[in-house]
Each structure stands twice: as C-alpha cells, then as structure tokens.
Protein backbone atom coordinates (compact mmCIF):
# COMPACT_ATOMS: atom_id res chain seq x y z
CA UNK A 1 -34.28 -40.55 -23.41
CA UNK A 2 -31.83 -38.01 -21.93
CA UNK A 3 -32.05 -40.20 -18.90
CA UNK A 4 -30.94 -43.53 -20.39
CA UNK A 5 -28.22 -41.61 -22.55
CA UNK A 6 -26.82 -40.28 -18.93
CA UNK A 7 -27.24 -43.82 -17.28
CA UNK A 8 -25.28 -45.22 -20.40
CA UNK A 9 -22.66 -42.36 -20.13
CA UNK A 10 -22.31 -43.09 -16.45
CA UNK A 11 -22.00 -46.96 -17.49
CA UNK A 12 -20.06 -46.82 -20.05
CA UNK A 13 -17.18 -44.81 -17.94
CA UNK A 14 -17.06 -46.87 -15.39
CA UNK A 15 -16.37 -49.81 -17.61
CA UNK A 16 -13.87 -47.86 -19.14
CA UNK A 17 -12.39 -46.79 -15.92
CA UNK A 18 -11.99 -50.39 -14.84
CA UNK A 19 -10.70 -52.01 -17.96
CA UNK A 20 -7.95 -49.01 -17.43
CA UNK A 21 -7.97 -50.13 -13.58
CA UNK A 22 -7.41 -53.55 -14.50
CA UNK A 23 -4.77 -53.06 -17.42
CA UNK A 24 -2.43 -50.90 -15.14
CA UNK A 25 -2.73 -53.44 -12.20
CA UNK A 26 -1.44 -56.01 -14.45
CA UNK A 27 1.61 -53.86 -14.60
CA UNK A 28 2.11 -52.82 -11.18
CA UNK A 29 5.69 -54.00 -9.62
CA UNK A 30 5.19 -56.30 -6.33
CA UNK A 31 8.34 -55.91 -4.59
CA UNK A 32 7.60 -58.73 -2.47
CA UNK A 33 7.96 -61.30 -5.74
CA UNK A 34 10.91 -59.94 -6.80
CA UNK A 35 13.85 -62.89 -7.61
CA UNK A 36 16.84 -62.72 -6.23
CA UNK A 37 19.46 -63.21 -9.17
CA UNK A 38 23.25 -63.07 -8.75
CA UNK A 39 25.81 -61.17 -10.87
CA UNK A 40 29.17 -62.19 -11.01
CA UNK A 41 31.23 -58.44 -9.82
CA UNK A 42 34.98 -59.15 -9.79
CA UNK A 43 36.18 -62.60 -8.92
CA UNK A 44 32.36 -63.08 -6.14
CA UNK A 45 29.03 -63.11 -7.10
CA UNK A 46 26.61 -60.25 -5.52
CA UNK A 47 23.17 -60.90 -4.86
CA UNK A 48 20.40 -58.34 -6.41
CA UNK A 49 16.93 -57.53 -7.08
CA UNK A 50 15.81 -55.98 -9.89
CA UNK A 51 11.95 -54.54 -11.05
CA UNK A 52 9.98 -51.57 -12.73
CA UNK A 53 11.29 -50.16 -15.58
CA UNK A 54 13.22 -46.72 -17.00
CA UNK A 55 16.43 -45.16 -15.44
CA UNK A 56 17.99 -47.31 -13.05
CA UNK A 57 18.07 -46.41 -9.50
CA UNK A 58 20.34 -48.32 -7.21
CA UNK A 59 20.00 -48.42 -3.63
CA UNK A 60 22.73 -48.68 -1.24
CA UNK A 61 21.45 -50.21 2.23
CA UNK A 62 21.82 -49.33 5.91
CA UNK A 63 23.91 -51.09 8.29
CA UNK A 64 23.35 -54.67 8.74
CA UNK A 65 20.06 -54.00 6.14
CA UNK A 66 19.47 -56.71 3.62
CA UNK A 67 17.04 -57.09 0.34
CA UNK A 68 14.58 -57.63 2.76
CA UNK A 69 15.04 -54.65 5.06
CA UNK A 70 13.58 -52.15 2.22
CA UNK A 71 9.95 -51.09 2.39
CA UNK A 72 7.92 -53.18 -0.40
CA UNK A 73 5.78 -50.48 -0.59
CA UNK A 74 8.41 -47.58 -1.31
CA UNK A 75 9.93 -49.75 -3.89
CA UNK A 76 6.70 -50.48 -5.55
CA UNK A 77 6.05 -46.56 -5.50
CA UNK A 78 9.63 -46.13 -6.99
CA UNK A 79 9.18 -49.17 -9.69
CA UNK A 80 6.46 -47.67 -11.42
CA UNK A 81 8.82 -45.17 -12.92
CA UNK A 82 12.18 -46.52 -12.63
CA UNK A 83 14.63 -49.66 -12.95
CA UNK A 84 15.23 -50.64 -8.58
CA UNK A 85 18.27 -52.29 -7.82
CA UNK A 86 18.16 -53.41 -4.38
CA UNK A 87 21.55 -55.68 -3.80
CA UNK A 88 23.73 -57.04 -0.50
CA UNK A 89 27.32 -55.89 -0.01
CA UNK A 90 29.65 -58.11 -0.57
CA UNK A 91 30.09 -60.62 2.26
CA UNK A 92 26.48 -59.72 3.53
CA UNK A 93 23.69 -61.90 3.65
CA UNK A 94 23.64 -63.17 -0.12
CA UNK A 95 26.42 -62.16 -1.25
CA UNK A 96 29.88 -63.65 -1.85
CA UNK A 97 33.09 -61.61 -1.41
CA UNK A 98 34.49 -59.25 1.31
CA UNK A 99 32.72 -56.08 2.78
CA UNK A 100 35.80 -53.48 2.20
CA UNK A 101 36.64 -51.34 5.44
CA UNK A 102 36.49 -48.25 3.80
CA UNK A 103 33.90 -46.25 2.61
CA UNK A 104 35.72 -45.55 -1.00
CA UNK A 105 36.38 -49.25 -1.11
CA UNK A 106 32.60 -50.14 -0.66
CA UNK A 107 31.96 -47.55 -3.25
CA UNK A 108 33.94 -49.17 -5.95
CA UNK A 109 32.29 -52.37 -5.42
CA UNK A 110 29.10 -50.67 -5.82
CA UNK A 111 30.38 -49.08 -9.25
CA UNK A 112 31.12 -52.50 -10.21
CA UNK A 113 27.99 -54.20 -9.36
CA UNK A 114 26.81 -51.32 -12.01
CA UNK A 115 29.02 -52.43 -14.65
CA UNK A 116 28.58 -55.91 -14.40
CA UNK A 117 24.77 -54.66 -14.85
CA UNK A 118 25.52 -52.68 -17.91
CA UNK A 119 24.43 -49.44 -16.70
CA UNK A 120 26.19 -46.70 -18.08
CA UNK A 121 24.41 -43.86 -16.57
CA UNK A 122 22.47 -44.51 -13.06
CA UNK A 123 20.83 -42.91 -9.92
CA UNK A 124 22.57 -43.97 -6.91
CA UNK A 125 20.44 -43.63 -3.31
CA UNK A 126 21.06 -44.54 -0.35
CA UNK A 127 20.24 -44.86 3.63
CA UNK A 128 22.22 -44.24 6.44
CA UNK A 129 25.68 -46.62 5.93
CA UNK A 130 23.98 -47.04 2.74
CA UNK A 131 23.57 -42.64 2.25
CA UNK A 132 27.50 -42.65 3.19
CA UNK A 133 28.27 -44.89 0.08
CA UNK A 134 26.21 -43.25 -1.97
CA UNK A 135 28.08 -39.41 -1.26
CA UNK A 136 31.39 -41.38 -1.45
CA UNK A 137 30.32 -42.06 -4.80
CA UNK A 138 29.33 -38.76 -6.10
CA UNK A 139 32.70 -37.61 -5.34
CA UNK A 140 35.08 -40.65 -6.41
CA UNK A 141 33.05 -42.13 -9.01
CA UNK A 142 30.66 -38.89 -10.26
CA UNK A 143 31.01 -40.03 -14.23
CA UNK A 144 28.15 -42.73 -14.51
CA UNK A 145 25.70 -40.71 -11.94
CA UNK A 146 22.98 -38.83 -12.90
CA UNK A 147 21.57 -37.62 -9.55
CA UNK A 148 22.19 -38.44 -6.23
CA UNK A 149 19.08 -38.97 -3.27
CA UNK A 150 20.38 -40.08 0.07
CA UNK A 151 17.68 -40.54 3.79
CA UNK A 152 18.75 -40.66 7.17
CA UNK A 153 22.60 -40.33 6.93
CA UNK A 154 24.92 -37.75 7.78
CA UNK A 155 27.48 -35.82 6.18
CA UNK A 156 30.98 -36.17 5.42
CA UNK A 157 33.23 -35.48 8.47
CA UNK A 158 32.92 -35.09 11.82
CA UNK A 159 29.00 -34.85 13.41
CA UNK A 160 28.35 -31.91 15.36
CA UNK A 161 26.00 -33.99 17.07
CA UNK A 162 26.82 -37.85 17.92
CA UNK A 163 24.55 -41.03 17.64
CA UNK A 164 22.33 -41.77 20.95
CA UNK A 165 23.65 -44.45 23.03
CA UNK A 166 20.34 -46.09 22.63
CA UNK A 167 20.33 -46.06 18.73
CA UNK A 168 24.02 -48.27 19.52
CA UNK A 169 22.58 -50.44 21.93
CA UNK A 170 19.66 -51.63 19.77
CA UNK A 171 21.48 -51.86 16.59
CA UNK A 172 23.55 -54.01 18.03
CA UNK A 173 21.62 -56.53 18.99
CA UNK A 174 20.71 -60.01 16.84
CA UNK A 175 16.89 -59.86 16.63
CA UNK A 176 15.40 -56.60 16.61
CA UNK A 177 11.40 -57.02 17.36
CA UNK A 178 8.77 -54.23 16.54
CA UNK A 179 9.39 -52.23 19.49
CA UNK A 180 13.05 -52.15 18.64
CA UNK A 181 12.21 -50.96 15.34
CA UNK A 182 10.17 -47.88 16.60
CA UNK A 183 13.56 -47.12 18.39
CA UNK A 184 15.53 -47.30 15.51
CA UNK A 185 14.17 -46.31 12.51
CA UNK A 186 10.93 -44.16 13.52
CA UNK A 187 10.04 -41.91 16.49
CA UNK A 188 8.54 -43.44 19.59
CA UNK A 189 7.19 -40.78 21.11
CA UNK A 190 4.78 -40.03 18.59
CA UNK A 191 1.68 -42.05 18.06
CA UNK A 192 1.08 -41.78 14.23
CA UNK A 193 4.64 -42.70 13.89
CA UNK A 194 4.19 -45.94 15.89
CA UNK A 195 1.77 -46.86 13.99
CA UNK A 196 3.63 -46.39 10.74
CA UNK A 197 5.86 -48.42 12.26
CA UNK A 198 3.77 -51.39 12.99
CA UNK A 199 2.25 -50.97 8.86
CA UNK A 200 5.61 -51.07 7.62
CA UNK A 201 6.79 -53.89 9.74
CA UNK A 202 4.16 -55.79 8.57
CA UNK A 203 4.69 -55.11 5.02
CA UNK A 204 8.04 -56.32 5.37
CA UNK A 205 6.90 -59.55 6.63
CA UNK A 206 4.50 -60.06 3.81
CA UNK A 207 7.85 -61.44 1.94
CA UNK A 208 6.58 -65.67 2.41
CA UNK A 209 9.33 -66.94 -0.34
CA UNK A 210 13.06 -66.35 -1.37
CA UNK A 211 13.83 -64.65 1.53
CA UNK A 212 16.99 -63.03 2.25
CA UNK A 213 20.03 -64.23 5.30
CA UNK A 214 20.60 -61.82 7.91
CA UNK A 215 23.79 -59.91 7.80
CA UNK A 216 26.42 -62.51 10.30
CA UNK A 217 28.27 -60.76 13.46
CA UNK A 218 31.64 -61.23 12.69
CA UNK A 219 30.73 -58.84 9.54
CA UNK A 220 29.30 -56.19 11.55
CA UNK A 221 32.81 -53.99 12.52
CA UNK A 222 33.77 -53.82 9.00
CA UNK A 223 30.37 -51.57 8.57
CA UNK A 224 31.73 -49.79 11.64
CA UNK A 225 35.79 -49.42 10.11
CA UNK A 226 33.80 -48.00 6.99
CA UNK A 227 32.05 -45.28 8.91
CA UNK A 228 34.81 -44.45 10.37
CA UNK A 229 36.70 -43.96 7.27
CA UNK A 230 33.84 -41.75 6.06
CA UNK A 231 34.09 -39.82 9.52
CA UNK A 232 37.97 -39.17 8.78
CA UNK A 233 37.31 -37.97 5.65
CA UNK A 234 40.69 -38.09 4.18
CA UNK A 235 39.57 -37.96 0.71
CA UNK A 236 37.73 -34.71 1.48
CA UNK A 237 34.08 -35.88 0.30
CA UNK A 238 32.60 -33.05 2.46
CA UNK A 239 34.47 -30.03 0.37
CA UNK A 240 34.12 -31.99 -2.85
CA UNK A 241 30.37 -33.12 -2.59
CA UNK A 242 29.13 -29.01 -2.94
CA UNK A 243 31.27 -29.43 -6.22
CA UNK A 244 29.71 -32.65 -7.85
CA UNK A 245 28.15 -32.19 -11.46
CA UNK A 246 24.66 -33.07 -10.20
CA UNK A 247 22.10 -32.56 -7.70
CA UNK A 248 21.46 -33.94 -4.26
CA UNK A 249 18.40 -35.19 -2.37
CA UNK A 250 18.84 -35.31 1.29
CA UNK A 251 15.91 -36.21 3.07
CA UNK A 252 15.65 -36.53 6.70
CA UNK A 253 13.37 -37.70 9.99
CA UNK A 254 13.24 -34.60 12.51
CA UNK A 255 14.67 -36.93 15.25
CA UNK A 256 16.68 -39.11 14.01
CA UNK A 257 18.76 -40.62 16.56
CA UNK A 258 21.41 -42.15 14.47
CA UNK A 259 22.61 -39.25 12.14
CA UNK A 260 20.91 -36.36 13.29
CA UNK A 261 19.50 -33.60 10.77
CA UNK A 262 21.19 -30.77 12.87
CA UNK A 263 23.94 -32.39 11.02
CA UNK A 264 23.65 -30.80 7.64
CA UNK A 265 21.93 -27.36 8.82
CA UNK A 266 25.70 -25.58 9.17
CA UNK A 267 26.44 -26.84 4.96
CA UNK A 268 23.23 -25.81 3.57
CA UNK A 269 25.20 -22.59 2.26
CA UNK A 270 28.34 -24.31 1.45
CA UNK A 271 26.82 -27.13 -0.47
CA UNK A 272 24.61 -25.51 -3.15
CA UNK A 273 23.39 -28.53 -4.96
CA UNK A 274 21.93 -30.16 -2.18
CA UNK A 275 18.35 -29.87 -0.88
CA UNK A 276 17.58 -30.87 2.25
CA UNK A 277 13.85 -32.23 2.75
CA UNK A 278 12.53 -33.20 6.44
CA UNK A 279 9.82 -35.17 7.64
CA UNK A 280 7.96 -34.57 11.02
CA UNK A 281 7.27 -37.22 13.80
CA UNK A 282 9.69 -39.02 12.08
CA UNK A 283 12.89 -41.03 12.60
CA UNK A 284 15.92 -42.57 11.20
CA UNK A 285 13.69 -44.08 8.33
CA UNK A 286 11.66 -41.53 7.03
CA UNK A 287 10.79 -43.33 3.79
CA UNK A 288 9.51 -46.47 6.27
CA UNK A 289 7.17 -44.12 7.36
CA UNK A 290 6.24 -42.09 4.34
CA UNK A 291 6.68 -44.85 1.21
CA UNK A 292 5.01 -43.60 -1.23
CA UNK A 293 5.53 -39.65 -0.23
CA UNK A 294 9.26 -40.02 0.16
CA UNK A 295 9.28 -42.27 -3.13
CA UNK A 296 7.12 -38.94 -5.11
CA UNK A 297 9.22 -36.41 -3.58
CA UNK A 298 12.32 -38.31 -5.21
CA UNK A 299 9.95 -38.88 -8.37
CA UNK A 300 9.65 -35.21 -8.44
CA UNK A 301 13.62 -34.22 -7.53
CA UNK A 302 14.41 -36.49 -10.38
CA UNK A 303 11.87 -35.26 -12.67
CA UNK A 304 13.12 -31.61 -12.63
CA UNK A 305 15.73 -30.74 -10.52
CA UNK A 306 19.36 -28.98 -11.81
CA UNK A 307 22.62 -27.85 -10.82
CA UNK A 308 22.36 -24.81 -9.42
C-alpha cells in the first residue's frame, strides 16, 4: 500500500511538473518570430521589435548591426522578464530617416523612438557603437532612464589602447562569414569560444521570415563621424557619466579587439556607479557567447543594484 501511494506520489508530480512545463512554454518569447512594426519618430518611420513583458529595455546596436544581428537566445533570456526593444537607426537597414553624425544626435533619436513608444521610464543597453549611445544618453538625456547596461564598448574619450587593425579590416568588409565572426566578435584563439561562435551563428540564422536589410555602404562613415564625436568628447560624457543618478553595467570580453577592457581599468575609481563585469576566452561580444549568463547577470544588476 505504501508502495502504490509512493508510485502515485511520484506520478502524480510528474504530471504536475509537466502541465507547469507545458503552461510556461506557452509563454516563452521566441525572438526569432518577433514582427517587425514601424513607429513613426519625427517626420521618418523607425523600424522595431518588440517582446516579453515588464520594464522596457531598449537596445542600442553595434556598428553596421541590424534586428537581426542580436542573439535570439539572449533576447529570449532577457524577454522573460522584461519589455526588448530591438530597433535600426535611422537610415539603417529598416529604417527611414538620417543616421546623425554625432553621438548626442543619435542619442536624441533614440529618446524619441522612446517617446513615440510611450515609455516614460526605460533601461537603455547597448553594444559597442550601440554602448557609446547608450553612455551619451545617461549623461544628455538621464531623466527617463532607470539603469544603464552597456558590452563591448569603450569609454568616453580618448582609448589608452586603440582598435586592432584586423578588427578594421574585417568590419569593413560586405559579407562577413563565420570565420570572420570569430575575429570580430569572439576570441579565436580559444576553442570553447569558437565554438560559441559557430552556436550563436547558427542561432542567428534560424530567423527563415521577416528578415531584416543589411546596413548600405554609403551609411557606414556616418557610424564612424559618430565615434569620433564620442572620442572628442566635447560634451564631457566621461566626467559626467561617474555623476549620473543611476547605476552602470559594463560588461566586457577579456580580448576584445575593438574597444579593449584595459580601457575602463584607469576610471574604475573615478566612476563609482559603474561595475565592470568580464568574461574569459571571450571577445568583442561577450553576450554572443554567454546569452543567457550575460542576460542573468543584467537580470540580477537590475534586480538590486543602487547608486552608490
């Protein structure tokens, strides 16, 4: 009797456990079904992504990047707590408009794209061109922020320590393959990155419908006149960031070859609200690599992180 009461125990939880199974499947977020929808910002119309629910979190992309450039499964990760705005510059890929030459001018749009949302309060994010934005931001446009979580990017201001030639080279060309992507985003030399690289790719690709355009050439130096804005520094983000009225996520690849880590080790004093995170065997695109451990570390930073 004890026996078939423990088999029907046993039984009985597993059905539970998959009716519970099933019911939270039905609400998982597939990033890779998301519909592109268009929102009219200014006198253009910017193209966007939108899924999960909660707090908004909007996520400013890397040079030349696209909806499609984003790791499905770091957004899913991401979605399960929170609103994810993925979106193109304007004059990129989808959307209408003018990419501005400077990064406070890319910033604005960015803060419009938010309005014409109707989010009053929001997390901003971003990668690389996309992490430069997203500091810009905090400083210019700090009101409707609530935190700020930026990967693979560098500071305000002059690097210490310049791109690679080879990071250049292969951004710069029109069709980047896997290999290039190793290059770029993860770190070659290492075997379990490689092969992070070749899962992610792949994920990526596993987009069969309402696929993005790729960013056109004669667009590409505005990215550049931006960075170089951001690099000038003439609105003093670099002082001002330390004194924004919320905290900061930085996380980084130990070898990044674009915007190296070394970077941000000479502000970790002067910048007290920003924590620097970084990932071994890892690149440029540490949350390519890591999805859904980049995605909980932010989870977490969100969750309880302060102002110092």
């Amino acid at each position: 009797m004890k026996n078939a009461m423990k088999v029907f125990f046993v039984i009985s939880s597993l059905l539970m456990l998959s009716n519970s199974m099933c019911a939270q499947s039905k609400s998982v977020v597939d990033a890779l079904k998301s519909k592109t929808e268009y929102v009219q910002v200014r006198d253009y119309k910017m193209a966007y992504r939108s899924m999960g629910k909660g707090s908004p979190i909007i996520l400013c992309n890397r040079f030349r990047g696209t909806m499609d450039s984003w790791d499905p499964a770091f957004l899913n990760m991401l979605a399960t707590q929170y609103n994810v705005i993925t979106f193109d510059y304007p004059g990129t890929a989808s959307s209408k408009g003018e990419l501005p030459t400077t990064m406070a001018g890319v910033a604005s749009e960015v803060v419009a794209l938010a309005n014409a949302l109707g989010f009053k309060k929001f997390i901003i994010a971003g990668w690389s061109y996309g992490g430069m934005v997203a500091q810009t931001m905090a400083v210019l446009y700090p009101d409707p922020i609530m935190k700020v979580i930026i990967f693979g990017t560098n500071p305000p201001g002059q690097p210490v320590v310049p791109t690679e030639a080879i990071f250049l080279q292969k951004s710069g060309e029109w069709d980047n393959d896997l290999a290039d992507e190793e290059i770029l985003f993860f770190e070659p030399n290492s075997t379990f990155s490689r092969k992070a690289a070749q899962l992610s790719h792949d994920r990526i690709a596993g987009r069969k419908s309402d696929i993005d355009v790729l960013v056109q050439q004669p667009v590409w130096p505005r990215y550049f006149e931006g960075v170089k804005s951001f690099y000038e520094d003439k609105d003093d983000v670099r002082t001002r960031l330390g004194k924004a009225p919320f905290p900061i996520l930085m996380v980084a690849g130990d070898h990044d070859i674009a915007n190296f880590v070394e970077n941000w080790f000479a502000l970790n004093r002067k910048l007290p609200n920003v924590q620097l995170m970084v990932m071994p065997q890892s690149g440029h695109g540490p949350q390519h690599q890591y999805p859904e451990l980049v995605a909980n570390y932010m989870m977490t930073f969100l969750k309880f992180s302060s102002k110092p």
